[in-house]
Protein backbone atom coordinates (compact mmCIF):
# COMPACT_ATOMS: atom_id res chain seq x y z
CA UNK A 1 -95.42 -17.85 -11.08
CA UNK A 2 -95.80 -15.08 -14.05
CA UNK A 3 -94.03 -11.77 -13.99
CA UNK A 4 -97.08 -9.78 -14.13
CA UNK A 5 -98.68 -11.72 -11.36
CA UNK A 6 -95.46 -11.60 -9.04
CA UNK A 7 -95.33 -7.90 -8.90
CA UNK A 8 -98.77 -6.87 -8.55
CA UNK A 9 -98.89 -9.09 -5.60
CA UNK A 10 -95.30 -7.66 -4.45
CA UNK A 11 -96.91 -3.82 -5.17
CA UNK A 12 -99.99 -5.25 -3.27
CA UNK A 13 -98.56 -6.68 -0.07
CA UNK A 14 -95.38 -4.90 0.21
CA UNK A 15 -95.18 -1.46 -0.53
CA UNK A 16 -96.65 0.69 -3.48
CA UNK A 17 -93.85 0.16 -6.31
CA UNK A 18 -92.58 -2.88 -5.01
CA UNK A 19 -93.36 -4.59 -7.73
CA UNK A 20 -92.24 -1.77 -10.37
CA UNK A 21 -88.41 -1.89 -8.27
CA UNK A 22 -88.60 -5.72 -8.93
CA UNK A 23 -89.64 -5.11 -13.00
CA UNK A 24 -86.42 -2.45 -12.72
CA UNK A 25 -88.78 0.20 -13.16
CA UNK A 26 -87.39 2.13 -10.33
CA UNK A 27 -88.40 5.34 -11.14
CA UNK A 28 -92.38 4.86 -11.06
CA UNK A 29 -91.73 2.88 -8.31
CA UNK A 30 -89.96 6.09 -6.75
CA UNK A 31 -92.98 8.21 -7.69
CA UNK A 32 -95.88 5.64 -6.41
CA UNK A 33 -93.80 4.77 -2.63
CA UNK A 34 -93.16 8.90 -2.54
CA UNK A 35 -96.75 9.79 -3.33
CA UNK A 36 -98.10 7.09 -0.59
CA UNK A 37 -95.57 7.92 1.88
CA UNK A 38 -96.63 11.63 1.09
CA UNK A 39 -100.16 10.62 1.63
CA UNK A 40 -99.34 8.48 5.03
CA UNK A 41 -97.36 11.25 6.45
CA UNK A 42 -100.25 13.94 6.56
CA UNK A 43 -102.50 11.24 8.01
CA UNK A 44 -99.89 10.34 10.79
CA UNK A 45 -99.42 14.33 11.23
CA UNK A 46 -103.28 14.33 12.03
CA UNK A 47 -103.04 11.77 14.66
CA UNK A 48 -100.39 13.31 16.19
CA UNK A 49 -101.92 16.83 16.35
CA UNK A 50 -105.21 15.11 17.42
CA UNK A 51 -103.85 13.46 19.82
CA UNK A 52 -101.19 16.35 21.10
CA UNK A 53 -104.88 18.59 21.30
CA UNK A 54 -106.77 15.74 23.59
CA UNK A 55 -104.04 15.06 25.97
CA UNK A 56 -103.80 18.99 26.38
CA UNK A 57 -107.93 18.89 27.54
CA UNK A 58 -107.20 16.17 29.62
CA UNK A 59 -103.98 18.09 31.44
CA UNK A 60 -106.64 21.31 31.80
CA UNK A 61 -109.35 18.69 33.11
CA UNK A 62 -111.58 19.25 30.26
CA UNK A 63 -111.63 16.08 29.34
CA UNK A 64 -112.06 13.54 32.79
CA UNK A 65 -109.61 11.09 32.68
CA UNK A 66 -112.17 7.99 32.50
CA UNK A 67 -112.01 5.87 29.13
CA UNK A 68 -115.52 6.36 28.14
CA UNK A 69 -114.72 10.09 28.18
CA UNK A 70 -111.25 9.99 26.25
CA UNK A 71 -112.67 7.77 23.88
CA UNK A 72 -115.37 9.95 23.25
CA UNK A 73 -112.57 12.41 22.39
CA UNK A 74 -110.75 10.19 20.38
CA UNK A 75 -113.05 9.13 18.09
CA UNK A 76 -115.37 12.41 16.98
CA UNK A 77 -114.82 12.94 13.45
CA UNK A 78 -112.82 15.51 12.73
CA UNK A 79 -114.43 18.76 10.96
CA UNK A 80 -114.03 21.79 8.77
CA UNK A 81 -110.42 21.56 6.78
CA UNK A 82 -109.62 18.87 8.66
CA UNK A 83 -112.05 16.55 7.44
CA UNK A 84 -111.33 17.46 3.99
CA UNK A 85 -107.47 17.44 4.23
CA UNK A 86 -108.01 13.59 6.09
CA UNK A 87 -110.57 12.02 3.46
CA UNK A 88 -107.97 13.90 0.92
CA UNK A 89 -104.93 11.87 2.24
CA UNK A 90 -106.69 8.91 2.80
CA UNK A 91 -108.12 8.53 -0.81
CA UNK A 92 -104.81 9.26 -2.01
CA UNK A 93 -103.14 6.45 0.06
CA UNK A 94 -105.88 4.07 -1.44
CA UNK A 95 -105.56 4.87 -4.86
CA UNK A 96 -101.85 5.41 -4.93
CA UNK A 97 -101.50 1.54 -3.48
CA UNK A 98 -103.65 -0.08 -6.01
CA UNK A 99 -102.20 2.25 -8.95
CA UNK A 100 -99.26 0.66 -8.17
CA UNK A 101 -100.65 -2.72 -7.90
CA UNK A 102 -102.72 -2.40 -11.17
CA UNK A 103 -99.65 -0.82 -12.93
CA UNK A 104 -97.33 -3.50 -11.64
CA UNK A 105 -99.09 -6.19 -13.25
CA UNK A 106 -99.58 -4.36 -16.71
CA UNK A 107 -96.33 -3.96 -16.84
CA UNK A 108 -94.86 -7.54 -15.95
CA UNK A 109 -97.77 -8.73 -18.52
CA UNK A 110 -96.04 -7.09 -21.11
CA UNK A 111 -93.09 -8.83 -19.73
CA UNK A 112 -94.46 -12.04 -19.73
CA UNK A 113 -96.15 -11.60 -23.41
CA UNK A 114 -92.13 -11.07 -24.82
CA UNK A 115 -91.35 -14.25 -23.42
């Protein structure tokens, strides 16, 4: 298997920059897992706010504690800020993962073009 081809599909299905650490390009690869991990770590921060706020309305018995109702809860979109700071982190996590795949393979084609 090519190079190029090995570490796009390393960046792909491992972890952004996989494939740069396996090109020893360890300092994009740095930069791509820190800027996903950024990215992952406000969306897990939302969940866990979202979900600290929902079992709070279900401790006050705002929220009945049927599954209909929680899921309800659970799934309204969130709004304002929120929204934007969500689609924000998400979009970043996206791109970030195939920059990293795209970039992976550009650089193990020059690679494999030396050879």
């Amino acid at each position: 298997m090519k190079t190029s081809v090995k570490a796009a599909l390393i960046s792909a299905f491992v972890c952004p920059g996989g494939g740069h650490f396996y090109l020893k390009k360890t300092l994009v690869g740095n930069l791509f897992l820190l800027s996903s991990l950024v990215s992952l770590s406000v969306l897990l921060w939302h969940a866990y706010q979202r979900a600290q706020v929902i079992s709070e309305q279900i401790l006050r018995g705002e929220i009945p504690l049927e599954l209909d109702a929680i899921y309800s809860a659970v799934t309204q979109a969130p709004m304002g800020n929120e929204a934007l700071y969500v689609n924000l982190a998400t979009a970043g996590f996206i791109l970030t993962w195939a920059l990293a795949a795209l970039d992976a393979y550009r650089l193990g084609k020059r690679i494999d073009d030396q050879q």
